[in-house]
C-alpha atoms as a PDB file:
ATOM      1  CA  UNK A   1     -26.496  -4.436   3.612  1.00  0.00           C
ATOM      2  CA  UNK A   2     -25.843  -5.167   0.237  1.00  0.00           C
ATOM      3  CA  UNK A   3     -22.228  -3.392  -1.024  1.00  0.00           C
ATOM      4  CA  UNK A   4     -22.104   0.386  -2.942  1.00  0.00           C
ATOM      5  CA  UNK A   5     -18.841   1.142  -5.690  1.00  0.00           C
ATOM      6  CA  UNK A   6     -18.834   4.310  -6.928  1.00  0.00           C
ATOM      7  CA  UNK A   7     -18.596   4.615 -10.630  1.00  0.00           C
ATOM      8  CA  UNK A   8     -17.770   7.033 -12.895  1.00  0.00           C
ATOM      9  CA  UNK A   9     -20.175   9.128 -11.233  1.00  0.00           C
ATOM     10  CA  UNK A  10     -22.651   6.924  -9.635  1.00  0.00           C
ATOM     11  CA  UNK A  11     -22.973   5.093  -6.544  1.00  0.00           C
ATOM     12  CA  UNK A  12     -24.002   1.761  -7.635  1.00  0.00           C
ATOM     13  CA  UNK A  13     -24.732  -2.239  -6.354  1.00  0.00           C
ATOM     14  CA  UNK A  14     -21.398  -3.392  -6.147  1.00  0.00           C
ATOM     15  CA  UNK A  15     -22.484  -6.688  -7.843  1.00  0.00           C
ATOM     16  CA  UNK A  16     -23.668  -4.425 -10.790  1.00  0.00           C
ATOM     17  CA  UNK A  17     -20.368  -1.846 -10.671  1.00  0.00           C
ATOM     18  CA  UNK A  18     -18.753  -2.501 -14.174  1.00  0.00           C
ATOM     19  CA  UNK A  19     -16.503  -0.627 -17.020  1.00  0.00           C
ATOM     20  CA  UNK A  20     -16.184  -1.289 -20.670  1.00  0.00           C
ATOM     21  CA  UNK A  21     -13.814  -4.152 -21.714  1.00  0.00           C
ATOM     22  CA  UNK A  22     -12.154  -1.183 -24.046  1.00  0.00           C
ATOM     23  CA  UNK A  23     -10.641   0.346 -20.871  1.00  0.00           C
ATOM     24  CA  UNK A  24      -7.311   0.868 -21.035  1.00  0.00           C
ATOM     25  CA  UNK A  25      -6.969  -0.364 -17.717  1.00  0.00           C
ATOM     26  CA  UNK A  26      -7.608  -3.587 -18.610  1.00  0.00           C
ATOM     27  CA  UNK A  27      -6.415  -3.652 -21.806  1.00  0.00           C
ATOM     28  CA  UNK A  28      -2.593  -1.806 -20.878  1.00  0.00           C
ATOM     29  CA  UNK A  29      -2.760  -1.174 -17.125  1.00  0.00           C
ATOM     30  CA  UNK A  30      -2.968   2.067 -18.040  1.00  0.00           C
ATOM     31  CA  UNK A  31      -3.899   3.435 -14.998  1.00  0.00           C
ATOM     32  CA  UNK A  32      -3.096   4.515 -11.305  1.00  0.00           C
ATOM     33  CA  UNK A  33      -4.944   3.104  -7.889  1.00  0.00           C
ATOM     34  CA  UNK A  34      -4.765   4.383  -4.116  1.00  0.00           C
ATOM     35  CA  UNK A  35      -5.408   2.144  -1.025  1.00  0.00           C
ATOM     36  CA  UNK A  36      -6.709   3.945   2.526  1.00  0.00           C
ATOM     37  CA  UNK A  37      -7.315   2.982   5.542  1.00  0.00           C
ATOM     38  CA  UNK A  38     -11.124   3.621   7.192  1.00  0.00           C
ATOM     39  CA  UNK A  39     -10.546   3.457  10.947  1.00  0.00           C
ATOM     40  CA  UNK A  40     -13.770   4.845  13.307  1.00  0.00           C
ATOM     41  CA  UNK A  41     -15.536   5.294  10.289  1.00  0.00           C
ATOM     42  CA  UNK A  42     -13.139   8.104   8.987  1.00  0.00           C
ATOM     43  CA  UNK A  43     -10.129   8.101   6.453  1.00  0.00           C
ATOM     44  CA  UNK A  44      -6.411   7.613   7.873  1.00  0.00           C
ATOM     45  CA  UNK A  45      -3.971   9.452   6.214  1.00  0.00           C
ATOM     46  CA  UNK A  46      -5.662  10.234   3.442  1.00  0.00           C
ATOM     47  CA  UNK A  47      -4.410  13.801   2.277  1.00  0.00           C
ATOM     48  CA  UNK A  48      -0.594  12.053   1.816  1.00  0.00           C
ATOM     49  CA  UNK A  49      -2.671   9.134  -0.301  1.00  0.00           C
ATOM     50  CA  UNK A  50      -4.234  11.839  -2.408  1.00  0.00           C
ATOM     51  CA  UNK A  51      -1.291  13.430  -2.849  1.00  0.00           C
ATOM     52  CA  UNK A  52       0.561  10.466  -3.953  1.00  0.00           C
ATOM     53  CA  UNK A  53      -2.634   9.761  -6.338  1.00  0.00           C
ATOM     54  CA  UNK A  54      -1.710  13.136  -7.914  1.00  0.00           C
ATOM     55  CA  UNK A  55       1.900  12.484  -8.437  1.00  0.00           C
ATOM     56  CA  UNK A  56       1.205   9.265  -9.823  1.00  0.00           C
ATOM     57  CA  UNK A  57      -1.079  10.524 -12.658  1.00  0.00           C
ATOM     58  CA  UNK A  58       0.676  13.287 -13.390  1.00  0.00           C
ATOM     59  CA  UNK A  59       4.150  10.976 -14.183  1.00  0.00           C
ATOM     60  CA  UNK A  60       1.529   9.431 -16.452  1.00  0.00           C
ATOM     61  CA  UNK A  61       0.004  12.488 -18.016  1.00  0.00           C
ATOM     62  CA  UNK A  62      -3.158  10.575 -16.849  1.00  0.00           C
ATOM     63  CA  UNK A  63      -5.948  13.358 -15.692  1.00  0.00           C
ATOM     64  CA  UNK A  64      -7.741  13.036 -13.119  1.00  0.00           C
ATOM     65  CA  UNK A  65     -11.673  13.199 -14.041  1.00  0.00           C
ATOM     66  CA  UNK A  66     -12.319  15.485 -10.394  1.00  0.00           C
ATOM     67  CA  UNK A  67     -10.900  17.174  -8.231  1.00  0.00           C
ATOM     68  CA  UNK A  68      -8.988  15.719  -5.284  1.00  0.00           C
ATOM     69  CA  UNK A  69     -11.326  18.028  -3.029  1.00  0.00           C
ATOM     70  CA  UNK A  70     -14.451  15.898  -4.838  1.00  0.00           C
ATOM     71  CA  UNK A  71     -12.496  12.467  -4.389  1.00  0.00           C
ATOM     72  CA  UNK A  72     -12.351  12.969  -1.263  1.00  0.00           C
ATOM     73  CA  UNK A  73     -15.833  13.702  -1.076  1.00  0.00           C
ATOM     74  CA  UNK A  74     -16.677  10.870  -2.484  1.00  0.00           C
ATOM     75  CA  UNK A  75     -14.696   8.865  -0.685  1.00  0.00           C
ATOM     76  CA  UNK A  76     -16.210   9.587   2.627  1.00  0.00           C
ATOM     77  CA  UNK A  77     -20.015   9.116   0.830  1.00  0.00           C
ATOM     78  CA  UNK A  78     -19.156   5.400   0.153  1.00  0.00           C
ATOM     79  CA  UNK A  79     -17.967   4.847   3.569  1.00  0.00           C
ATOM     80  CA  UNK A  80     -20.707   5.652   5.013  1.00  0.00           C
ATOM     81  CA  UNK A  81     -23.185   4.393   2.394  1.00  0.00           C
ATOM     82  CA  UNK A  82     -21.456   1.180   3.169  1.00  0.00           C
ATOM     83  CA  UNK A  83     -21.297   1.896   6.655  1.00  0.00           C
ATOM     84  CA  UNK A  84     -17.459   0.961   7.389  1.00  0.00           C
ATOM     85  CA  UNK A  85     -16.207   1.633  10.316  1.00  0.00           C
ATOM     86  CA  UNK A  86     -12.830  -0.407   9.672  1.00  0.00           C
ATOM     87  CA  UNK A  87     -11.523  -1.629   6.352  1.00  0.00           C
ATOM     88  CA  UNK A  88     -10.122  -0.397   3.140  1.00  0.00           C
ATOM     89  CA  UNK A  89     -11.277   1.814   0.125  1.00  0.00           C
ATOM     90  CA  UNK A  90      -9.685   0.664  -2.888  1.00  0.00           C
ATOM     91  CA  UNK A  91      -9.855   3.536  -5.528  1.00  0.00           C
ATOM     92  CA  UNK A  92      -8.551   3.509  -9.071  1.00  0.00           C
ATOM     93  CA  UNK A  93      -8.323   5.589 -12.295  1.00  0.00           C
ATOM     94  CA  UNK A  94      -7.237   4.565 -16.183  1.00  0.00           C
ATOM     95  CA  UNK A  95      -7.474   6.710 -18.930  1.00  0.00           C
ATOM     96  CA  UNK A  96     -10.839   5.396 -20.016  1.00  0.00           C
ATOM     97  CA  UNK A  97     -11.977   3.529 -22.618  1.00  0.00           C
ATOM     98  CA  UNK A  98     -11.582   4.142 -26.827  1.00  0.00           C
ATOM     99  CA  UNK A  99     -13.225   2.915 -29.322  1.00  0.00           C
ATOM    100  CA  UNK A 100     -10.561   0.297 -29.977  1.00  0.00           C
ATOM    101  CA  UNK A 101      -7.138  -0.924 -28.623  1.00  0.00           C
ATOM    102  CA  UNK A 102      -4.293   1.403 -29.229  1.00  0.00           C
ATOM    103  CA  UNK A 103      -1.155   1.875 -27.676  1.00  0.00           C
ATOM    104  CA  UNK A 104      -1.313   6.342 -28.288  1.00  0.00           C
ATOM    105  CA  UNK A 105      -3.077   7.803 -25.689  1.00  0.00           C
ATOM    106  CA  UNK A 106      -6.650   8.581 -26.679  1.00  0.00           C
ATOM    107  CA  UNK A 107      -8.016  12.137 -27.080  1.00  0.00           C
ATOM    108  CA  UNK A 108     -11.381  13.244 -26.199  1.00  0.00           C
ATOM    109  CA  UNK A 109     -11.704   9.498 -23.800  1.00  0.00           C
ATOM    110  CA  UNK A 110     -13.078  10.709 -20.158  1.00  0.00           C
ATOM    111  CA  UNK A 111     -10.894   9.012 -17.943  1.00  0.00           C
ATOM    112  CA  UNK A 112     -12.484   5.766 -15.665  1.00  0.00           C
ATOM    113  CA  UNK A 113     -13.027   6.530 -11.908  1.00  0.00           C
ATOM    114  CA  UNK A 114     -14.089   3.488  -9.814  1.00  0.00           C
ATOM    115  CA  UNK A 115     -13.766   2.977  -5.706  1.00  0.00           C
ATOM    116  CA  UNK A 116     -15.228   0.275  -3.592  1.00  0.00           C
ATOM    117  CA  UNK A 117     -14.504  -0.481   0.186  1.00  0.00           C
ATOM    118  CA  UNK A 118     -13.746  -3.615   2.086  1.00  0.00           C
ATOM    119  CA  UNK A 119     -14.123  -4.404   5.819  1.00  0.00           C
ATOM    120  CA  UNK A 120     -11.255  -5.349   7.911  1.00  0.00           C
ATOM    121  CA  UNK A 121     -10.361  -5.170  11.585  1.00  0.00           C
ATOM    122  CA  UNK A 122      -6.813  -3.623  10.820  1.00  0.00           C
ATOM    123  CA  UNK A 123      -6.306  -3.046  14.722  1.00  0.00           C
ATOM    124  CA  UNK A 124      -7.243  -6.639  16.180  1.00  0.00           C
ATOM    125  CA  UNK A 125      -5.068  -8.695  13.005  1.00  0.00           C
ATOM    126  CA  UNK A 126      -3.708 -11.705  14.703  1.00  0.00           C
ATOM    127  CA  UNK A 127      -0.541 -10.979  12.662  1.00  0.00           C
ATOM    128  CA  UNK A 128      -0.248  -8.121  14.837  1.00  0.00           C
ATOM    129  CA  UNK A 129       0.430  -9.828  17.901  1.00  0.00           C
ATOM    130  CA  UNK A 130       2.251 -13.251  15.930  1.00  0.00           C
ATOM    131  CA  UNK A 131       3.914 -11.430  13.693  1.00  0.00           C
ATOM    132  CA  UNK A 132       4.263 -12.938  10.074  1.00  0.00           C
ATOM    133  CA  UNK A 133       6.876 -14.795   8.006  1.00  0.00           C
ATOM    134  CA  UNK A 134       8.197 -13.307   4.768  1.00  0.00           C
ATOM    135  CA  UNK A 135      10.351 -14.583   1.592  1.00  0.00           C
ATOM    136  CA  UNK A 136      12.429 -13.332  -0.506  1.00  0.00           C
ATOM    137  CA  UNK A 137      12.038 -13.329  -4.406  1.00  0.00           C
ATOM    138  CA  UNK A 138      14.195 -11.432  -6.862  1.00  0.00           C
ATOM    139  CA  UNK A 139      12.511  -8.103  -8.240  1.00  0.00           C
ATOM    140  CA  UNK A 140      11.572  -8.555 -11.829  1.00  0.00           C
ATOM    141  CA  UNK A 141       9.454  -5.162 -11.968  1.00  0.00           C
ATOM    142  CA  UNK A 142       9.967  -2.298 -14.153  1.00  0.00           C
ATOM    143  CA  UNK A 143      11.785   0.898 -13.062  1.00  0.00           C
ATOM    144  CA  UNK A 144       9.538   3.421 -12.400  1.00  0.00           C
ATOM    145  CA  UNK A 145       8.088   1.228  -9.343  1.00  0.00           C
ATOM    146  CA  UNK A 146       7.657   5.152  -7.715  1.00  0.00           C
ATOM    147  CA  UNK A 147       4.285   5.392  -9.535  1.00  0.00           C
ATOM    148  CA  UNK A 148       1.796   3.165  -7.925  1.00  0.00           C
ATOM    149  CA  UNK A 149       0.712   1.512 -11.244  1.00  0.00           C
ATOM    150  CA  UNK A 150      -2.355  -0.811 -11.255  1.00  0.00           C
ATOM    151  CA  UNK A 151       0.735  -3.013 -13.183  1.00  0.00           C
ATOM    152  CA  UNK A 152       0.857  -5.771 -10.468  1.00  0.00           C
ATOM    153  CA  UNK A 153       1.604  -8.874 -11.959  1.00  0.00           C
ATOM    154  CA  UNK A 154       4.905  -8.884 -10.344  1.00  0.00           C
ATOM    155  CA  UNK A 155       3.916  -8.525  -6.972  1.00  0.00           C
ATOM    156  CA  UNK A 156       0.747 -10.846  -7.682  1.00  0.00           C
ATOM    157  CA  UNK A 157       3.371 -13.732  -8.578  1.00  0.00           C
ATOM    158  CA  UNK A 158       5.554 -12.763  -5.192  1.00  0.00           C
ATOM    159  CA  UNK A 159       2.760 -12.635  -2.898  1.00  0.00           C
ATOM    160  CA  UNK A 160       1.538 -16.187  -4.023  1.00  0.00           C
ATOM    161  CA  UNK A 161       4.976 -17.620  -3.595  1.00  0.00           C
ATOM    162  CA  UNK A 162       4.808 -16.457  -0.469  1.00  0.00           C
ATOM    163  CA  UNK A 163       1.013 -17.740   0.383  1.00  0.00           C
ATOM    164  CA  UNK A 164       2.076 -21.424  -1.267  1.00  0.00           C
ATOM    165  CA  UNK A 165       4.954 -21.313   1.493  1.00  0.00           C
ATOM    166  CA  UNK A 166       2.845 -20.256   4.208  1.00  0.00           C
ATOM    167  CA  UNK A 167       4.265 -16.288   5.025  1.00  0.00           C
ATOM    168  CA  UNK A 168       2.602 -13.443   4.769  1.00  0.00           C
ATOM    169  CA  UNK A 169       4.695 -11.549   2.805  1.00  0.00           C
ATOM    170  CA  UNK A 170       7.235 -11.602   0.225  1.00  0.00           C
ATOM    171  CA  UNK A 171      10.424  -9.458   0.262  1.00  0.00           C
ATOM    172  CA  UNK A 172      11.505  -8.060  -3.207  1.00  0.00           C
ATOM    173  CA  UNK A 173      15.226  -8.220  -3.384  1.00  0.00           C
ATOM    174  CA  UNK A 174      17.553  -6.608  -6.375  1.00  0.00           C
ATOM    175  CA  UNK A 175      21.756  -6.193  -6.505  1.00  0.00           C
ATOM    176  CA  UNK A 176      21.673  -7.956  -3.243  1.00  0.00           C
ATOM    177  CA  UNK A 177      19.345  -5.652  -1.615  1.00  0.00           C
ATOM    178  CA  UNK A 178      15.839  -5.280   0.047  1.00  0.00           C
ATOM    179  CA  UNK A 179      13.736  -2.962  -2.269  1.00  0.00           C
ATOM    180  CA  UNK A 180      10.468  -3.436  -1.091  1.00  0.00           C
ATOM    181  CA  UNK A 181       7.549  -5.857   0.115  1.00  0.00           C
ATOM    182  CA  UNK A 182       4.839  -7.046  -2.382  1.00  0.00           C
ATOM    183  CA  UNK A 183       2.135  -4.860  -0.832  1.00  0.00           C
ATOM    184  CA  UNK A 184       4.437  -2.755   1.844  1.00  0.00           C
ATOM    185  CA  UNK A 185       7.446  -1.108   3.000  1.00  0.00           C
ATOM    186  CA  UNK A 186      10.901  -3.099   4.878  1.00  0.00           C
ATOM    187  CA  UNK A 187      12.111  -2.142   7.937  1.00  0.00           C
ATOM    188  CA  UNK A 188      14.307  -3.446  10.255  1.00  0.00           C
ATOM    189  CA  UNK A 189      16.205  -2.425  13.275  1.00  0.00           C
ATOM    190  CA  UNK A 190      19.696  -3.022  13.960  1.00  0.00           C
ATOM    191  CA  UNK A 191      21.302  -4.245  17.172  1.00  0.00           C
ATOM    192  CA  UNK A 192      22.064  -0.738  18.149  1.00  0.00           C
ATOM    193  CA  UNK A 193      18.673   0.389  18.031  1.00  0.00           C
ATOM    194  CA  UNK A 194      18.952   1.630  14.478  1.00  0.00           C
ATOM    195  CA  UNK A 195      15.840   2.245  12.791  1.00  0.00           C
ATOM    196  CA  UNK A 196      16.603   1.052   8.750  1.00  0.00           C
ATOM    197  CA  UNK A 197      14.231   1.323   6.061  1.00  0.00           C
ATOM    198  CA  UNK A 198      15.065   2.070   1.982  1.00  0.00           C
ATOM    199  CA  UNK A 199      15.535   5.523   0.435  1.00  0.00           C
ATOM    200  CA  UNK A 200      12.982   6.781  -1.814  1.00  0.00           C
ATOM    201  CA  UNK A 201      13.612   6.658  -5.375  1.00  0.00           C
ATOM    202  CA  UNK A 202      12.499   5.164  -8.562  1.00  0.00           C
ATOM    203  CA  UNK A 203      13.283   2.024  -6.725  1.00  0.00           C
ATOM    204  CA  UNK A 204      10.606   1.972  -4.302  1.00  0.00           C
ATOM    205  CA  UNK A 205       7.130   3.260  -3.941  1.00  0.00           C
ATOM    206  CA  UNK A 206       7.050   5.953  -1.693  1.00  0.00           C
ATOM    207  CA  UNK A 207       5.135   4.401   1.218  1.00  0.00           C
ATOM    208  CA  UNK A 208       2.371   6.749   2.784  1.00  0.00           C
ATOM    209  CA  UNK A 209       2.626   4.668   5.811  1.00  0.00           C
ATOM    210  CA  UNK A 210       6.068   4.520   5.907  1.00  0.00           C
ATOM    211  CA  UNK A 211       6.460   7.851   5.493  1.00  0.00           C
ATOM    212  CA  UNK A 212       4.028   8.175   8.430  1.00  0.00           C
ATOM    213  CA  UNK A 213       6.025   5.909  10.392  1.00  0.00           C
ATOM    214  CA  UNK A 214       9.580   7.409   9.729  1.00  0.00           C
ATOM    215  CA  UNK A 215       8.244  10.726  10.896  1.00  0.00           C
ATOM    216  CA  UNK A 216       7.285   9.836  14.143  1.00  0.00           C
ATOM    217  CA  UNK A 217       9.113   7.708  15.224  1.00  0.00           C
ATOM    218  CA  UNK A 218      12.251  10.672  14.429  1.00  0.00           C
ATOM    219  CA  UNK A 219       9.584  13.039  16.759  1.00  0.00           C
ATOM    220  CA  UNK A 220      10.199  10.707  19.419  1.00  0.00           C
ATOM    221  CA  UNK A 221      13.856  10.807  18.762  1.00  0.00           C
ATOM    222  CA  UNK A 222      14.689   7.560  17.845  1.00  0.00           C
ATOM    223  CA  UNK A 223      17.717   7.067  15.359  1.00  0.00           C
ATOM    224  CA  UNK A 224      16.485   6.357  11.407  1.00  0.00           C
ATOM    225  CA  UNK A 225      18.516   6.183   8.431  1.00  0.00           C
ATOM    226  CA  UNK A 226      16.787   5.842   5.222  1.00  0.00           C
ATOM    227  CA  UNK A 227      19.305   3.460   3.002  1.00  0.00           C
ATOM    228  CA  UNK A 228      18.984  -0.125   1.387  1.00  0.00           C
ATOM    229  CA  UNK A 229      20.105  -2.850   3.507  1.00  0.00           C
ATOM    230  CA  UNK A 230      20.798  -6.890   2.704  1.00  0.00           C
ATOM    231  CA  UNK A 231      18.982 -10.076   3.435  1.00  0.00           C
ATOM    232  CA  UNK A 232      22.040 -11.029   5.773  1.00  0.00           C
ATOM    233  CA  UNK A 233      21.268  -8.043   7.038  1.00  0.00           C
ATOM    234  CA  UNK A 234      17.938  -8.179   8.027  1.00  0.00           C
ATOM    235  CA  UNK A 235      18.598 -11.523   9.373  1.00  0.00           C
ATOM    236  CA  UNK A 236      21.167 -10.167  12.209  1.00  0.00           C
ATOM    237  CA  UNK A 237      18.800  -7.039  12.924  1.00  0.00           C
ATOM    238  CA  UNK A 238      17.189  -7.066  16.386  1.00  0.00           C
ATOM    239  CA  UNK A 239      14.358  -6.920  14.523  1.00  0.00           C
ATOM    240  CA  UNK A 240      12.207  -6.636  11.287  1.00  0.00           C
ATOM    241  CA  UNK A 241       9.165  -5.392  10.569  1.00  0.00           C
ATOM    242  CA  UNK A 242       6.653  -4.226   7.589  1.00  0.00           C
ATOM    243  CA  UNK A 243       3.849  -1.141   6.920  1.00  0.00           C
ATOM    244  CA  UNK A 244       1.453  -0.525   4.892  1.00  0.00           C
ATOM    245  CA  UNK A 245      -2.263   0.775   5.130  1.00  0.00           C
ATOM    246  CA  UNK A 246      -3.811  -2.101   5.212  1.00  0.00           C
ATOM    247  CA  UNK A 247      -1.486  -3.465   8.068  1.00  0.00           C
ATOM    248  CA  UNK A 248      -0.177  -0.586  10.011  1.00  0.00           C
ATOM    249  CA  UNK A 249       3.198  -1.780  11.174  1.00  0.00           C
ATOM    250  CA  UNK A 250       3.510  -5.733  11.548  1.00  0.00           C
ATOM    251  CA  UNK A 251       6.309  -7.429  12.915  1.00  0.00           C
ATOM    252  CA  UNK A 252       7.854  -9.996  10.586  1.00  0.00           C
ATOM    253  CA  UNK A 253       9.445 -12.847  12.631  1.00  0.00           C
ATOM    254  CA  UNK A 254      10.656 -15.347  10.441  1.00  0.00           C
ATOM    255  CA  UNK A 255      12.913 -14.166   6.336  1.00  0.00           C
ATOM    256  CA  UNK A 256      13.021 -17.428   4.032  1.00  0.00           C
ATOM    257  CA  UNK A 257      12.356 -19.785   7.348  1.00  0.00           C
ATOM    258  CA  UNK A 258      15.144 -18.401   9.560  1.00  0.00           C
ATOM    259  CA  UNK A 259      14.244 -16.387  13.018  1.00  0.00           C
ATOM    260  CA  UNK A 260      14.814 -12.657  13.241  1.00  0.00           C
ATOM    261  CA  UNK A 261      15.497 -11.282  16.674  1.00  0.00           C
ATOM    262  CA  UNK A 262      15.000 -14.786  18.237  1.00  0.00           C
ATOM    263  CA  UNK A 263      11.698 -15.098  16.098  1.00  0.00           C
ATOM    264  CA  UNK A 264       9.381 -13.253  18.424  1.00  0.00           C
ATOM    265  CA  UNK A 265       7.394  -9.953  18.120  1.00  0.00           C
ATOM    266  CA  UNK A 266       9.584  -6.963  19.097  1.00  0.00           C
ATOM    267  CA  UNK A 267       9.438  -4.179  21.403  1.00  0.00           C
ATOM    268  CA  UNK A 268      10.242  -1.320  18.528  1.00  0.00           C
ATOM    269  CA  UNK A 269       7.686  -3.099  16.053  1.00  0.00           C
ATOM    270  CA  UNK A 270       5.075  -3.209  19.220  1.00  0.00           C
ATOM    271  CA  UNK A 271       5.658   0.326  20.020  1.00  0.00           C
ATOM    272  CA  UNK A 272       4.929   1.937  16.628  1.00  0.00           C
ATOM    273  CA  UNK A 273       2.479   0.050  15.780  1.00  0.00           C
ATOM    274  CA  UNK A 274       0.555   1.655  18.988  1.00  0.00           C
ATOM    275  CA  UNK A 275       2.028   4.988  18.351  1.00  0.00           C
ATOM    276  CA  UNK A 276       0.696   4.983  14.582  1.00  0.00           C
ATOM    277  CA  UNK A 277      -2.277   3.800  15.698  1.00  0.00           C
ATOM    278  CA  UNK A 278      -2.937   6.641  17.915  1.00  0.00           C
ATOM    279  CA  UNK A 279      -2.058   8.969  14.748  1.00  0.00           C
ATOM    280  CA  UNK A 280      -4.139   7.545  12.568  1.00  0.00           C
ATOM    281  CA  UNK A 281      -6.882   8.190  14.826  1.00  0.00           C
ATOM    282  CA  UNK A 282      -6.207  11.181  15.827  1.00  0.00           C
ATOM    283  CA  UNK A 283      -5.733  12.635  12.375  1.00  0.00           C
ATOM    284  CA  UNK A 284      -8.156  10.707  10.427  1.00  0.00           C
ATOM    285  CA  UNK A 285     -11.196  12.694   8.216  1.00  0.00           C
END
C-alpha cells in the first residue's frame, strides 16, 4: 500500500502531498503541529491533543481552517486509508501561504492543513524493556515553549547530540534545572517513592501524556508533586523515566553516562507504562 497525507482538503499520494514554498511555515515557522498515538487502529488520547492544538493556535491568533469535530474526522479517514493499526499521525497547521514573504500576518491567506501517519510498534519498543540513556544540554529555546510551535531547531540540535553519543534522549536543562526532554516530558522518582515531574508553565510544554500519566498514577494513590528538580537530582532518584506519545512511558537508565537507580529498568517506570497502556486502549477513538 502506497502512503495517503491529507492536504488542505484532499487525501493525496504521500509522495505527491506538497504546499507552496510561500508558506509561512516554512518561511517563519509560523505554525502549530500535534503528534497522536494510533493504537488498535484507533486514536489515544486524542481529545486532550486537540485541545492542546486549540490552545496553541489561539496563543498565535492562528485559525484553524475546520473544526476540531472535522479534524478529527479526518484524522480517523487517514488511518484507516492507510490502514494503521500502530504508529503516529503527525498533523500540522501554518497560516498559509501569501503572495510574498512578510513578517505581518496575512489577511484573506486560508490557513495550510496537512497530516500524514507513520507506523510504529509503540507497545513492543525494545527501549521499553532496556530502557534508554539521556544527556543533558542547556535550553537555548524561546519562552513561550507552552505552545507546541513547529519552531524545533532547538530540540533538532539536542536530539542529535544525543544520537552522536548514543542515548535516546536529550534532557533540556536551564538555572540548574530539568525543563524538559527534546521530544517528551522528565520524570523521576525519589527514594521515598516520590513521583517528580516539572510544573506547567511557559517553561514547559504541557505534556498530553504526562498529563495522562500524572492523573493516574494520583488515582492509584501514589504520591506526585509537580515541581522542577536538578540533574544531581535525578541522578540520586530511585529512578527516572520519560513520556511522550510516541513512547508511552520509557525508563531512562543511564543521565550524561552515569547509572540511575543502579542503571536498570524500574518497577514504578514498568508499572505505568502497563497502566497507561491499558488507558490508552481503553479510551482510544
Amino acid at each position: 500500500m502506497h502512503p495517503i497525507a491529507y492536504v488542505n482538503g484532499a487525501f493525496v499520494p504521500l509522495s505527491d502531498a506538497k504546499v507552496s514554498i510561500l508558506d509561512r511555515g516554512f518561511l517563519f515557522a509560523d505554525g502549530i503541529y500535534e503528534v497522536a498515538a494510533v493504537l488498535d487502529g484507533r486514536l489515544v488520547d486524542n481529545a486532550s491533543h486537540l485541545a492542546r492544538l486549540q490552545r496553541s493556535v489561539g496563543e498565535i491568533a492562528l485559525p484553524l481552517p475546520e473544526t476540531l469535530e472535522r479534524i478529527q474526522e479526518i484524522q480517523k479517514e487517514l488511518v484507516a486509508r492507510n490502514a494503521l493499526d500502530s504508529g503516529l499521525l503527525y498533523l500540522e497547521v501554518t497560516r498559509g501561504a501569501d503572495s510574498g514573504r512578510d513578517f505581518v500576518f496575512p489577511k484573506g491567506v486560508t490557513p495550510t492543513l496537512v497530516m500524514f501517519v507513520s507506523a510504529k510498534d509503540i507497545i513492543n519498543a525494545p527501549n521499553a524493556k532496556a530502557g534508554i540513556g539521556v544527556i543533558t544540554v542547556p535550553d537555548i529555546r524561546w519562552e513561550r515553549r507552552d505552545i507546541k510551535s513547529v519552531a524545533l531547531l532547538a530540540q533538532v540540535l539536542a536530539k542529535q547530540a544525543a544520537a552522536e553519543a548514543g542515548c535516546g534522549e536529550a534532557w533540556m536543562v536551564e538555572d540548574g534545572v530539568v525543563t524538559e526532554g527534546g521530544s517528551s516530558s522528565a520524570f523521576i522518582l525519589t527514594q521515598d517513592d516520590v513521583i517528580v515531574t516539572r510544573n506547567n508553565s511557559n517553561a514547559i510544554l504541557p505534556g498530553c501524556t504526562r498529563k495522562a500519566v500524572v492523573a493516574l498514577a494520583e488515582e492509584r494513590q501514589l504520591k506526585v508533586e509537580e515541581r522542577p528538580f536538578s540533574v544531581a537530582e535525578a541522578l540520586a532518584a530511585k529512578e527516572a523515566f520519560i513520556t511522550s506519545a510516541s513512547a508511552f512511558v520509557q525508563p531512562v537508565v543511564t543521565i550524561d553516562g552515569k547509572p540511575v537507580g543502579g542503571g536498570k529498568v524500574g518497577a514504578m517506570a514498568t508499572r505505568l507504562r502497563e497502566i497507561y497502556i491499558d488507558f490508552a486502549r481503553a479510551t482510544a477513538v
